[in-house]
Protein backbone atom coordinates (compact mmCIF):
# COMPACT_ATOMS: atom_id res chain seq x y z
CA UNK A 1 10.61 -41.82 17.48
CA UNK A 2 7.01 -42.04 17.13
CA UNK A 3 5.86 -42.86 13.60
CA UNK A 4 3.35 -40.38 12.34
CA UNK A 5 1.14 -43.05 10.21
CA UNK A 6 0.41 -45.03 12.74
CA UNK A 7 -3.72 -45.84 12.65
CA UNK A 8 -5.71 -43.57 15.03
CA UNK A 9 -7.91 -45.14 17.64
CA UNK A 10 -11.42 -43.25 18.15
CA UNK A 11 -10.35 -43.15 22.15
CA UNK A 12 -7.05 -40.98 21.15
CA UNK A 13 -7.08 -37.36 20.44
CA UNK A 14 -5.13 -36.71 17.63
CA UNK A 15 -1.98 -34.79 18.39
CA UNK A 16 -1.66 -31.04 16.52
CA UNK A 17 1.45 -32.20 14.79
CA UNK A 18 -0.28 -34.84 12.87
CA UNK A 19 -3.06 -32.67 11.79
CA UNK A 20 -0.52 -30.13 10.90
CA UNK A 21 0.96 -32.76 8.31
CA UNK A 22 -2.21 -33.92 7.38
CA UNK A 23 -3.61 -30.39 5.88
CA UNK A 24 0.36 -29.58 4.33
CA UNK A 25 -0.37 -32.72 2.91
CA UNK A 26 -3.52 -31.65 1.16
CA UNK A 27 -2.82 -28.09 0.28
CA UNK A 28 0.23 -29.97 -1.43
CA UNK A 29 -1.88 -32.38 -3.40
CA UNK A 30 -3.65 -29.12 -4.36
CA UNK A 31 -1.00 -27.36 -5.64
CA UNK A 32 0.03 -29.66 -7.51
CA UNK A 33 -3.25 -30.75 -9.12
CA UNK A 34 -3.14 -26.97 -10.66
CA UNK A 35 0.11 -27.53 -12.15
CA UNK A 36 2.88 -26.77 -9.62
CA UNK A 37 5.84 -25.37 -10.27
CA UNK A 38 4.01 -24.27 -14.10
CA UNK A 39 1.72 -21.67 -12.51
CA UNK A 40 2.52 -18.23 -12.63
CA UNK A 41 2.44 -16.31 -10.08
CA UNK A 42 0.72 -13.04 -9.51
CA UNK A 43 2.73 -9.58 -10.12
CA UNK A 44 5.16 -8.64 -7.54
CA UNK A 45 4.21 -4.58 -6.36
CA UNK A 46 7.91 -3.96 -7.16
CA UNK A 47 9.93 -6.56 -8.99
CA UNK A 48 12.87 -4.94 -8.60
CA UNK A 49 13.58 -3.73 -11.80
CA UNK A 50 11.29 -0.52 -11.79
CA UNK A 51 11.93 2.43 -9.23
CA UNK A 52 10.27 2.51 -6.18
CA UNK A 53 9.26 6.62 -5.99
CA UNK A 54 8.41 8.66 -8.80
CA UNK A 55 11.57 10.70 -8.52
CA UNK A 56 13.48 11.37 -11.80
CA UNK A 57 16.41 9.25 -11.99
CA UNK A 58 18.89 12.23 -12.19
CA UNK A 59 16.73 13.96 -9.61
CA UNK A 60 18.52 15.04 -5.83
């Protein structure tokens, strides 16, 4: 198994994978620098709880 933190030489192109983990890394740092789990998130369209159409409820 190849460890992922070894130090890059400037000869060696980094491989995809490792760049991969690098930006989840920092989009995670992000996220959690504007509060994580404690941010709301934005309105579902349909939460589930109101009807999708317009139809009356007792409606055929």
């Amino acid at each position: 198994m190849q460890c992922r933190y070894a130090l890059q030489n400037d000869d060696v192109p980094v491989a995809a994978n490792q760049l991969w983990h690098a930006q989840r890394q920092v989009d995670f740092l992000a996220w959690l620098d504007k509060g994580g789990f404690t941010q709301t998130d934005r309105p579902k369209e349909n939460s589930g709880i109101a009807p999708l159409s317009s139809t009356p409820a007792g409606a055929v």
